[in-house]
C-alpha atoms as a PDB file:
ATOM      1  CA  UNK A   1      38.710 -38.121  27.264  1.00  0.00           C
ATOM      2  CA  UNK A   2      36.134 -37.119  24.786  1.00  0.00           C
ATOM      3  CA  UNK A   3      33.459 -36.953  27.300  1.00  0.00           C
ATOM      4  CA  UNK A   4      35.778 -34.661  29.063  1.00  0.00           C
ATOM      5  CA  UNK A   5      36.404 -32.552  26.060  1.00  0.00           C
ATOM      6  CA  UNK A   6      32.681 -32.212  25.835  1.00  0.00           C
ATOM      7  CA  UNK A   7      32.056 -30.957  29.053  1.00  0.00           C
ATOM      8  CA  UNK A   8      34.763 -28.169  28.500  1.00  0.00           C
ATOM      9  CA  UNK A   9      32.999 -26.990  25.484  1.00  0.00           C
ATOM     10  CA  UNK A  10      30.163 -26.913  26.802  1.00  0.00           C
ATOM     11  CA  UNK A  11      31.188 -24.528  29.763  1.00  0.00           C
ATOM     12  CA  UNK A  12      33.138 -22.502  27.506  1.00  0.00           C
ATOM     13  CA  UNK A  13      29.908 -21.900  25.225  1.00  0.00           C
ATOM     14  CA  UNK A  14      27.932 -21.409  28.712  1.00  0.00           C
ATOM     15  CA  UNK A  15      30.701 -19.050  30.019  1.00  0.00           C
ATOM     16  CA  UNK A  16      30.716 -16.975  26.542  1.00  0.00           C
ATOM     17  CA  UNK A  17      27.005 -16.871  26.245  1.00  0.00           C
ATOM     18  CA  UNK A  18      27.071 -15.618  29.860  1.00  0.00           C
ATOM     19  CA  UNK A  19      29.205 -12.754  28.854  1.00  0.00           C
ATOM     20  CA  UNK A  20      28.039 -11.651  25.990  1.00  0.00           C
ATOM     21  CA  UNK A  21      24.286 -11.589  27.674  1.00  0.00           C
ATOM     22  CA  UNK A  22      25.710  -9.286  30.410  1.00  0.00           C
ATOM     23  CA  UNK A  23      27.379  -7.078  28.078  1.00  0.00           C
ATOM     24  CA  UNK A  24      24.128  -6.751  25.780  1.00  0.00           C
ATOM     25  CA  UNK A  25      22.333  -5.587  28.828  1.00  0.00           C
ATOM     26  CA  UNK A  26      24.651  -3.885  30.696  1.00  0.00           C
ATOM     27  CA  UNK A  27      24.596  -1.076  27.951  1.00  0.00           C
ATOM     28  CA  UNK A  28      21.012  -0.025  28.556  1.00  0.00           C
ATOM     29  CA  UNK A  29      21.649   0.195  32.684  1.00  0.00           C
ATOM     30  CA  UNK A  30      20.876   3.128  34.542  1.00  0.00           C
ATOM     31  CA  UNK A  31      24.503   3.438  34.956  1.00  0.00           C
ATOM     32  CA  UNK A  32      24.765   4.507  31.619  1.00  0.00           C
ATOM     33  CA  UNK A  33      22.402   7.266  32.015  1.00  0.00           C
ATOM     34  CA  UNK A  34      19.189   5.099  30.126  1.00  0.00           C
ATOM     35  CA  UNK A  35      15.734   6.327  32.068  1.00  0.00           C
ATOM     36  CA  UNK A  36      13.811   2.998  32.894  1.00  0.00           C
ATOM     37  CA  UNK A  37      10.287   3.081  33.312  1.00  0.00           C
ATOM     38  CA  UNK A  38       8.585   0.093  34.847  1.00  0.00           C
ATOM     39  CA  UNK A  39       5.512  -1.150  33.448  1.00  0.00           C
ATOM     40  CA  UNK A  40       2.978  -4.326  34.471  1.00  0.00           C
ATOM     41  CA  UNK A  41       4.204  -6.297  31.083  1.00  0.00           C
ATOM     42  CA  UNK A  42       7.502  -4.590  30.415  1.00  0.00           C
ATOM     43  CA  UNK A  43      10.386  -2.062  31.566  1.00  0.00           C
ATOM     44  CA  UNK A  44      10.537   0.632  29.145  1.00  0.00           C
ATOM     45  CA  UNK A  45      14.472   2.127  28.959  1.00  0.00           C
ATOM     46  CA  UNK A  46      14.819   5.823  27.343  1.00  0.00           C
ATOM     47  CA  UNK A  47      18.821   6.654  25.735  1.00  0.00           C
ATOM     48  CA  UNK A  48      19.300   9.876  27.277  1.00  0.00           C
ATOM     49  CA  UNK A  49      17.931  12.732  25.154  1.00  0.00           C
ATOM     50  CA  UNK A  50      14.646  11.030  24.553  1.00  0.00           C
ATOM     51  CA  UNK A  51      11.397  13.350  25.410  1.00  0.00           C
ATOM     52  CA  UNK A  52       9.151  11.635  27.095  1.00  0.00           C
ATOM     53  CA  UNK A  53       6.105  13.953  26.354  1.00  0.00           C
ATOM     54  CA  UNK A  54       6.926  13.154  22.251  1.00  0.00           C
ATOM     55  CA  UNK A  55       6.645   9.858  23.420  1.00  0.00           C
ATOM     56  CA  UNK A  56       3.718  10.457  24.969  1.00  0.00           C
ATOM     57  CA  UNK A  57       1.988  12.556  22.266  1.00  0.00           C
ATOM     58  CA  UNK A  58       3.473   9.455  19.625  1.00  0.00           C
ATOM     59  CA  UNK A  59       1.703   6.824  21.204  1.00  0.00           C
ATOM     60  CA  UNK A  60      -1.411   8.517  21.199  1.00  0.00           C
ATOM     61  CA  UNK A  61      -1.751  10.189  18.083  1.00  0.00           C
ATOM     62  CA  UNK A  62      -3.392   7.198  16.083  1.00  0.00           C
ATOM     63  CA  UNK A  63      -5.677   6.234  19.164  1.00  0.00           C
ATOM     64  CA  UNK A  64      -4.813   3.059  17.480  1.00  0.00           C
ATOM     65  CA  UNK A  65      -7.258   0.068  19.277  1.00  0.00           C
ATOM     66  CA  UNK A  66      -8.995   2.237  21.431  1.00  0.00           C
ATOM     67  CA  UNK A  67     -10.453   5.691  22.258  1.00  0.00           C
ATOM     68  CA  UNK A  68      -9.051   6.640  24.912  1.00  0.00           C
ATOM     69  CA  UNK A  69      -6.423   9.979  23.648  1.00  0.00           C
ATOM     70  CA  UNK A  70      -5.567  11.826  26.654  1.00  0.00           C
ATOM     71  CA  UNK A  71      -3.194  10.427  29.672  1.00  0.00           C
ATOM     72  CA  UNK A  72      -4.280   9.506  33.452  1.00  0.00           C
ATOM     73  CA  UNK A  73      -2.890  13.130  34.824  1.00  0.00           C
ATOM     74  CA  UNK A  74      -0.765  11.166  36.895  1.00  0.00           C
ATOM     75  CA  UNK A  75       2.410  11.854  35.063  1.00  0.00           C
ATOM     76  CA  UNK A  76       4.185  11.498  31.920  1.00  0.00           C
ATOM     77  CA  UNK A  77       5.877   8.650  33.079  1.00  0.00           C
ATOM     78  CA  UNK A  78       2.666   6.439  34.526  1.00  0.00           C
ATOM     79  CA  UNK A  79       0.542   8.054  31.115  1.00  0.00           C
ATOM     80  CA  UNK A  80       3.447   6.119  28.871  1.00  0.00           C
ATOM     81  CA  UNK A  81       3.761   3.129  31.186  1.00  0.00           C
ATOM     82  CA  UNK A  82       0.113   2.633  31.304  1.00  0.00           C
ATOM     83  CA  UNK A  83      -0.758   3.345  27.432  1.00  0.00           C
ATOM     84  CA  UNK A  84       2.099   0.529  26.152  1.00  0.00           C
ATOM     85  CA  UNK A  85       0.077  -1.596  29.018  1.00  0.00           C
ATOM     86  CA  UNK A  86      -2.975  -1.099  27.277  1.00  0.00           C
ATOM     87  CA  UNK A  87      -1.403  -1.630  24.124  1.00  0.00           C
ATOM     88  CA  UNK A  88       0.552  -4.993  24.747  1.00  0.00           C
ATOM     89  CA  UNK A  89      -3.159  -6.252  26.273  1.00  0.00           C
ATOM     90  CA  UNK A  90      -4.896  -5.340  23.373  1.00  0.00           C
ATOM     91  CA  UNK A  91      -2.143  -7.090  20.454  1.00  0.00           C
ATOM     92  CA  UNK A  92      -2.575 -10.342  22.935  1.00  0.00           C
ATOM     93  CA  UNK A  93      -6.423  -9.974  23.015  1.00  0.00           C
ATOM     94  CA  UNK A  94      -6.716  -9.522  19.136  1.00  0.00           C
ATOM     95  CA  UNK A  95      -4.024 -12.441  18.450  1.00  0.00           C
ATOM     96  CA  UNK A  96      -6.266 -14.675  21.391  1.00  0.00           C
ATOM     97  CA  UNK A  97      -2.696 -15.408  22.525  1.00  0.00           C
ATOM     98  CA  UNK A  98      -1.449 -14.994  26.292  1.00  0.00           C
ATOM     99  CA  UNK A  99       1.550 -16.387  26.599  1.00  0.00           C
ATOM    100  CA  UNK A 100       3.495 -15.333  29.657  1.00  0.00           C
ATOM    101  CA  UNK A 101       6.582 -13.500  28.664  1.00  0.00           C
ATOM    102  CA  UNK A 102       9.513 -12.751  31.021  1.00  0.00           C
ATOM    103  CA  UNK A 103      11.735  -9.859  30.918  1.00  0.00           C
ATOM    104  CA  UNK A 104       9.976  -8.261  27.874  1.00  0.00           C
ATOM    105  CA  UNK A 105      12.200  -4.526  27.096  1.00  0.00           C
ATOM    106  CA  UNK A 106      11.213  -1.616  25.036  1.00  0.00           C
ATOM    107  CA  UNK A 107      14.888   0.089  23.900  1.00  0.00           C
ATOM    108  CA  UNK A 108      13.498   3.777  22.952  1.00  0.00           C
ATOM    109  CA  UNK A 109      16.459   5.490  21.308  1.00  0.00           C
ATOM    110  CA  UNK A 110      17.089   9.393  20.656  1.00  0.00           C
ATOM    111  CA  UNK A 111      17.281   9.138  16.826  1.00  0.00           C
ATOM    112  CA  UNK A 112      16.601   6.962  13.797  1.00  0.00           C
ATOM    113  CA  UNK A 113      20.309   6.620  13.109  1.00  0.00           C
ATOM    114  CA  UNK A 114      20.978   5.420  16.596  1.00  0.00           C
ATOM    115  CA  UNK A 115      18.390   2.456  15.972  1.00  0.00           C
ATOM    116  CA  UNK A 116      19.902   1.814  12.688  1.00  0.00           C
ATOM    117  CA  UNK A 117      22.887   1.644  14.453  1.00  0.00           C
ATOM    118  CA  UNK A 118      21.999  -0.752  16.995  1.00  0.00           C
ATOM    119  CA  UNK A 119      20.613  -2.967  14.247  1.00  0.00           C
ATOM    120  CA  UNK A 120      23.816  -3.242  12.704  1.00  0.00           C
ATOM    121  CA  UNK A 121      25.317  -3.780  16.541  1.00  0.00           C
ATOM    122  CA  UNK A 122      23.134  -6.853  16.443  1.00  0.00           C
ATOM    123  CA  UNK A 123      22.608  -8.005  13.139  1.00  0.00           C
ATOM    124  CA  UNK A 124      25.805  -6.998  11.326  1.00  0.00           C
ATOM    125  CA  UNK A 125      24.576  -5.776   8.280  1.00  0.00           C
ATOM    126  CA  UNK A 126      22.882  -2.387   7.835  1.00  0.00           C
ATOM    127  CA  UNK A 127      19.047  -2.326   7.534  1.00  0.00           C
ATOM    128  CA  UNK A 128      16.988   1.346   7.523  1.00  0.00           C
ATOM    129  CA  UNK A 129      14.642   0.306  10.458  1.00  0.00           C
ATOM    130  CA  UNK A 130      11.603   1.774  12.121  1.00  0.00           C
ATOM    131  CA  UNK A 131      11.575  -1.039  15.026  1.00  0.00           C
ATOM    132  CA  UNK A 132      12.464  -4.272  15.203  1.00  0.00           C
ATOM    133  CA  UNK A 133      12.129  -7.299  17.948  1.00  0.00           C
ATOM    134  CA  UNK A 134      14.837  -9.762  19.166  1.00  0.00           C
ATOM    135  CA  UNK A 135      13.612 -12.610  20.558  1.00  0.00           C
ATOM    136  CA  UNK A 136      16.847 -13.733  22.070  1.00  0.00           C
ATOM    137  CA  UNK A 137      17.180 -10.629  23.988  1.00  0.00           C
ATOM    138  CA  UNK A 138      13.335 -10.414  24.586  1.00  0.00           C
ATOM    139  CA  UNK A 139      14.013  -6.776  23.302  1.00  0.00           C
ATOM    140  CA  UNK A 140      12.014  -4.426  21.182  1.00  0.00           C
ATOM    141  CA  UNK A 141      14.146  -1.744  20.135  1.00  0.00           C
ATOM    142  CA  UNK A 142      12.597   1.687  18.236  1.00  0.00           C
ATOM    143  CA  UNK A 143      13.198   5.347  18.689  1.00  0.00           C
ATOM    144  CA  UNK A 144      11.724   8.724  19.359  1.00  0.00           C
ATOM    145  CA  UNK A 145      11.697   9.549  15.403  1.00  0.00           C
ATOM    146  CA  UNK A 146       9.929   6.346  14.240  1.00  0.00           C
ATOM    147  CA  UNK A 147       7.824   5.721  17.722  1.00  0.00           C
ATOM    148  CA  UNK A 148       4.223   5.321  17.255  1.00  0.00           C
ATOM    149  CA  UNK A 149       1.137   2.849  18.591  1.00  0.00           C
ATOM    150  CA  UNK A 150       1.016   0.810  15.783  1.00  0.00           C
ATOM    151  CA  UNK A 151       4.672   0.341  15.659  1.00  0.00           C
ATOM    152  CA  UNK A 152       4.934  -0.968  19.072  1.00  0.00           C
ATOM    153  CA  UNK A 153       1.679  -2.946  18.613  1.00  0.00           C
ATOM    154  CA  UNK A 154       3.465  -4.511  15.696  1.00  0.00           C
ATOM    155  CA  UNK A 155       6.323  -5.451  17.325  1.00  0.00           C
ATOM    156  CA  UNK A 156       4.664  -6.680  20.338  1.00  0.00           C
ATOM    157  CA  UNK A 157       2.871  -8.880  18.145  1.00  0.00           C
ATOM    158  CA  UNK A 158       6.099 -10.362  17.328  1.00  0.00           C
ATOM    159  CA  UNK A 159       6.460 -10.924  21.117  1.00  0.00           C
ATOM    160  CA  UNK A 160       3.819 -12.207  21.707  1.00  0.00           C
ATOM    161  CA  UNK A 161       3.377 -14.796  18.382  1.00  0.00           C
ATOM    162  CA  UNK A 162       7.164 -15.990  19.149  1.00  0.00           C
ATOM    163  CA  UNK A 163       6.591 -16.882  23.357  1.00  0.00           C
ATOM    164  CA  UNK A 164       3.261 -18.355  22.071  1.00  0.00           C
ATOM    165  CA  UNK A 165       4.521 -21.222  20.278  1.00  0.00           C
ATOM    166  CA  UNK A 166       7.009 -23.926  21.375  1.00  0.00           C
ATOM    167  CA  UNK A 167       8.988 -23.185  17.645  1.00  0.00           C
ATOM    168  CA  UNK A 168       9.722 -19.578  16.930  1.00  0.00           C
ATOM    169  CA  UNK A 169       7.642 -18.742  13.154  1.00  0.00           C
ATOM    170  CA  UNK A 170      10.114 -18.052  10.412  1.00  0.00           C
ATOM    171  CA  UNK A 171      10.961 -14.314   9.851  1.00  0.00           C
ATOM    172  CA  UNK A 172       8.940 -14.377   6.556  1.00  0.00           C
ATOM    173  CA  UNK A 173       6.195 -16.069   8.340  1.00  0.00           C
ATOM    174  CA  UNK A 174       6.523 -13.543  11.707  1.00  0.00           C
ATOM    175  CA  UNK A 175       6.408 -10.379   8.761  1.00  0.00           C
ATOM    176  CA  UNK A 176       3.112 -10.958   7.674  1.00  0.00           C
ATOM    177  CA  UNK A 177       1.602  -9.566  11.489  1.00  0.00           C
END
């Protein structure tokens, strides 16, 4: 009977889990109006409203890594796509880590306040945020306001450091990137 019980909880936990991981990322689908953009490392998802040549501009204006300041000419979309490709390869060449990492997001939202928002969404308590990473959601979530290369570098860094390791490094530990 108690084995029983067991198994029970255990697909109840399963069959909540389930859920709530559907419902997380059913709210950035392209059903709800979120523009993905595919990249080799990552799929980048836009909240409507977000201008993708201030994205552009943002995560080149600190050439941060690298020379390289103008896009491909191949479109907005490929110049961000590729850029946050040559960032993500440059945070795992400078941490000499290359862990494979499934499913990795960038959330882009319109505003500041819609970040902070999300934050509390996840977290439950209200934090005035830049960026931030989830690892259970393999997420990084920032917006157009606070968007830059060395924001995203950091946070990939937190990617990258917590799919590295077999045991995830304390937040205090993870902050000093």
């Amino acid at each position: 009977a108690a084995f029983k019980k067991l198994i029970i909880l255990v697909c109840a936990l399963s069959l909540h889990a389930a859920t709530a991981w559907g419902q997380e990322a059913e709210t950035f689908s392209a059903d709800a109006g979120w523009k993905m953009i595919e990249t080799r490392y990552l799929t980048i998802y836009c909240q409507p409203g977000v201008d993708l040549e201030t994205i552009d501009r943002s995560l080149r204006k600190k050439v941060f890594f690298f020379g390289a300041t103008g896009g491909s000419g191949e479109g907005r979309e490929e110049d961000i796509a590729s850029r946050v490709d040559e960032l993500f390869n440059q945070v795992k060449k400078t941490l000499d880590m290359y862990p494979r990492i499934e499913g990795l997001r960038l959330m882009i939202f319109k505003s500041h306040e819609q970040l902070n928002d999300e934050y509390y969404k996840i977290f439950k308590t209200y934090e005035n945020v830049t960026s931030f990473y989830v690892h259970k959601y393999v997420t990084i979530y920032t917006s157009e306001d606070d968007i830059s290369d060395a924001v995203i570098a950091h946070e990939m860094g937190h990617a990258v450091v917590d799919h590295y390791f077999l045991v995830i490094p304390p937040d205090k530990i993870a902050e000093m990137l």
